[in-house]
Protein backbone atom coordinates (compact mmCIF):
# COMPACT_ATOMS: atom_id res chain seq x y z
CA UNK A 1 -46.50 -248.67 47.23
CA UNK A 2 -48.06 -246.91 44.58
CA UNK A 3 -46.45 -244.46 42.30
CA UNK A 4 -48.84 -241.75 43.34
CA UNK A 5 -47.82 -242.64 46.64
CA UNK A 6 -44.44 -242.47 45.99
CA UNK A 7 -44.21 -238.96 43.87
CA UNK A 8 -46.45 -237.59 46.84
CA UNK A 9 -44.14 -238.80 49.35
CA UNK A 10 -40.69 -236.84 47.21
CA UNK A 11 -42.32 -233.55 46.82
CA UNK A 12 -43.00 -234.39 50.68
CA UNK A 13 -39.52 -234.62 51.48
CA UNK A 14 -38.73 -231.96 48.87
CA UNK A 15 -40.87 -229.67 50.81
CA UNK A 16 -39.99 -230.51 54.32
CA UNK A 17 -36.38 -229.90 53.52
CA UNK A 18 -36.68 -226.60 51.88
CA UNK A 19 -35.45 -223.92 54.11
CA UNK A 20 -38.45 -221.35 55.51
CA UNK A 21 -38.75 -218.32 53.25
CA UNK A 22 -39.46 -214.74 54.42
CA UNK A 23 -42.57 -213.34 55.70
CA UNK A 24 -42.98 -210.65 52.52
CA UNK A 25 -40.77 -210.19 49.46
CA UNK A 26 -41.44 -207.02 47.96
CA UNK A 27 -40.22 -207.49 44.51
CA UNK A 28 -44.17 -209.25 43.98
CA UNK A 29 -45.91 -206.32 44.32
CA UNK A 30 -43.47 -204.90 42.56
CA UNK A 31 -43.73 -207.25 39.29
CA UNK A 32 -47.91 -206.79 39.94
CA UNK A 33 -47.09 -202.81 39.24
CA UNK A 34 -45.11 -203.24 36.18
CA UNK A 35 -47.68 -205.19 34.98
CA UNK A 36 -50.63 -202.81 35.80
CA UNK A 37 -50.32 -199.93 37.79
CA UNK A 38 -48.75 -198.63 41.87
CA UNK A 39 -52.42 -198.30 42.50
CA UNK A 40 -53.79 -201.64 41.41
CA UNK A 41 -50.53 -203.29 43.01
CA UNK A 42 -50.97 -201.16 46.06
CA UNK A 43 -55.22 -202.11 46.18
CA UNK A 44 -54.65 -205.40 46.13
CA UNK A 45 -52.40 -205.47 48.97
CA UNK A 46 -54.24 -203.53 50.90
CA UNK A 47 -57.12 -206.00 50.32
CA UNK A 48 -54.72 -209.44 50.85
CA UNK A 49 -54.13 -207.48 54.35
CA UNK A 50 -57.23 -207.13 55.04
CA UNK A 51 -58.71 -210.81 54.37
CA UNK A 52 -55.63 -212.52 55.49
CA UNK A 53 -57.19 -213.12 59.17
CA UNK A 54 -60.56 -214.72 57.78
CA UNK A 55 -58.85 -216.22 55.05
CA UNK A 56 -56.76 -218.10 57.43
CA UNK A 57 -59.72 -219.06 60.06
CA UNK A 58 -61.23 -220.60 57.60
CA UNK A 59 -58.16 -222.93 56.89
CA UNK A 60 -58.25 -223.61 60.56
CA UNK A 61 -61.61 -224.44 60.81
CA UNK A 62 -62.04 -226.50 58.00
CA UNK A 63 -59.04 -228.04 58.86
CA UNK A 64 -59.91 -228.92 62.49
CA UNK A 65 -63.21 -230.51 61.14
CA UNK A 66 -61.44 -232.60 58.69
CA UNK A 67 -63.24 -231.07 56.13
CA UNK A 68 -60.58 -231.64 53.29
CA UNK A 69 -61.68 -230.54 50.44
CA UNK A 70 -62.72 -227.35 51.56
CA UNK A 71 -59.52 -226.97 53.06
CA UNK A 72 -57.70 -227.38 50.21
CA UNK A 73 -59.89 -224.89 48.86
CA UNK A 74 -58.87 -222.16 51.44
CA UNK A 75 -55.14 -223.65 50.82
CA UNK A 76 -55.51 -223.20 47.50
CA UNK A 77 -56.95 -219.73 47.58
CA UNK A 78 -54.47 -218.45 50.29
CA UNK A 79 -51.49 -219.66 48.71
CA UNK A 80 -52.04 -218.05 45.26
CA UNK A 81 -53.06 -214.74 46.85
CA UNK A 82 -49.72 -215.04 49.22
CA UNK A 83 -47.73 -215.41 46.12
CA UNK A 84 -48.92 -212.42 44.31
CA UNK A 85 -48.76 -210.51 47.08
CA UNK A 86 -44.83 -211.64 48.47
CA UNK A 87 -46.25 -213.02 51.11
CA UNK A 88 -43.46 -216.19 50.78
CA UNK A 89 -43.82 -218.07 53.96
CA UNK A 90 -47.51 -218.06 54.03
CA UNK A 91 -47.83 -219.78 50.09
CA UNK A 92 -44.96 -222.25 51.67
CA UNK A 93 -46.75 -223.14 54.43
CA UNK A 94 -49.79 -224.07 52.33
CA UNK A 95 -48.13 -225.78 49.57
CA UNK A 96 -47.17 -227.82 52.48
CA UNK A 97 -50.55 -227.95 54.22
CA UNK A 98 -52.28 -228.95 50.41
CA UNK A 99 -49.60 -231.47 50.45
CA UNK A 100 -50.31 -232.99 53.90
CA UNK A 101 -54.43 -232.61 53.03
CA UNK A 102 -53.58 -234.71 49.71
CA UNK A 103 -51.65 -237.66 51.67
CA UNK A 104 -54.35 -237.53 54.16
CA UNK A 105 -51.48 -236.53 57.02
CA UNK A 106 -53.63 -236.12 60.09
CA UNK A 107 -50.89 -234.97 62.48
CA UNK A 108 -48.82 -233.13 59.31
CA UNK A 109 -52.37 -231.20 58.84
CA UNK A 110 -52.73 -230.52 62.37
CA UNK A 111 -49.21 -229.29 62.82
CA UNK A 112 -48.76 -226.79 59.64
CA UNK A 113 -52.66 -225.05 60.46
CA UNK A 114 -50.47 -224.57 63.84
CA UNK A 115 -47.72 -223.16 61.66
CA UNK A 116 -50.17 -221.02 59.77
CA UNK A 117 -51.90 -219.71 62.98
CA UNK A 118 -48.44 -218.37 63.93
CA UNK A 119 -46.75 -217.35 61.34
CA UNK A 120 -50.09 -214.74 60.59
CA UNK A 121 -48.77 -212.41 62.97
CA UNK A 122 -45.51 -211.77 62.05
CA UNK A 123 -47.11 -211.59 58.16
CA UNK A 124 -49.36 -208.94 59.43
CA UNK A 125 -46.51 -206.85 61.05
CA UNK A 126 -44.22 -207.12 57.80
CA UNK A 127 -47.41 -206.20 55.86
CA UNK A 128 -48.12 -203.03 57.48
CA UNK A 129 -44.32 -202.04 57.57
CA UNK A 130 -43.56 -202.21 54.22
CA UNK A 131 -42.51 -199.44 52.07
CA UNK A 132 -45.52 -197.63 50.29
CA UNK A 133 -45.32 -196.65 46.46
CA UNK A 134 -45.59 -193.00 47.20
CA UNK A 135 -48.50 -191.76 44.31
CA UNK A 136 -50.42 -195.17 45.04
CA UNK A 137 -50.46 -194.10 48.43
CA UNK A 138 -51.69 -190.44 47.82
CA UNK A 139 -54.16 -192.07 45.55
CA UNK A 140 -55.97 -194.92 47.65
CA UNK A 141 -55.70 -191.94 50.51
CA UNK A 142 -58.14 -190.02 48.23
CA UNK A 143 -60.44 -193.41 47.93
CA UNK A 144 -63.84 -192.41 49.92
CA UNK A 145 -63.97 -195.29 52.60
């Protein structure tokens, strides 16, 4: 076995073994705020919200096609947007799918797009119930559409 091999199957068990984490932490958006502003923080949630279904057919469908680099792509992509925007299940699930695409997992792959494809709803429902900065909000209400 090699030692790639070997590190890559660790940070597998590592992984597998870590406990699920929530659907959306709030204190993410919160940290993107401090950093720049309710309304920047409060646009780019709005935004993950509304790409999160097409982000994560196109995981799926690359993914189904065995197409895996541009799955890791879409993993890659999805996972760092998740994280920015608390969304803590979803960037676990892909660290694990990225994971299973670089060990060349087959059934792992097949399995966690499965994962991904139902954890979205339950992302989308803690998405639109979170709690709203309240002058962001009056703000991107004010936003022509």
């Amino acid at each position: 076995m090699t030692a790639a091999k070997a590190t890559a199957m660790r940070h597998e068990h590592e992984i597998k073994s870590e406990r699920p984490k929530p659907a959306l932490d709030a204190q993410h958006l919160e940290k993107l705020a401090a950093e720049s502003s309710w309304e920047v923080a409060e646009s780019f949630a709005a935004e993950y919200t509304a790409l999160l279904p097409r982000r994560v057919d196109r995981i799926v469908r690359t993914a189904t096609v065995r197409d895996r680099d541009i799955a890791m792509d879409a993993s890659l992509s999805l996972k760092t947007t998740s994280w920015l925007a608390g969304a803590l299940r979803m960037n676990q699930l892909c660290r694990e799918l990225e994971l299973a695409l670089a060990l060349r997992d087959v059934a792992a792959v097949a399995s966690i797009v499965q994962d991904i494809e139902q954890h979205l709803p339950r992302l989308q429902e803690a998405l639109a119930g979170r709690p709203r900065h309240a002058l962001a909000a009056s703000s991107l209400a004010a936003l022509p559409r």
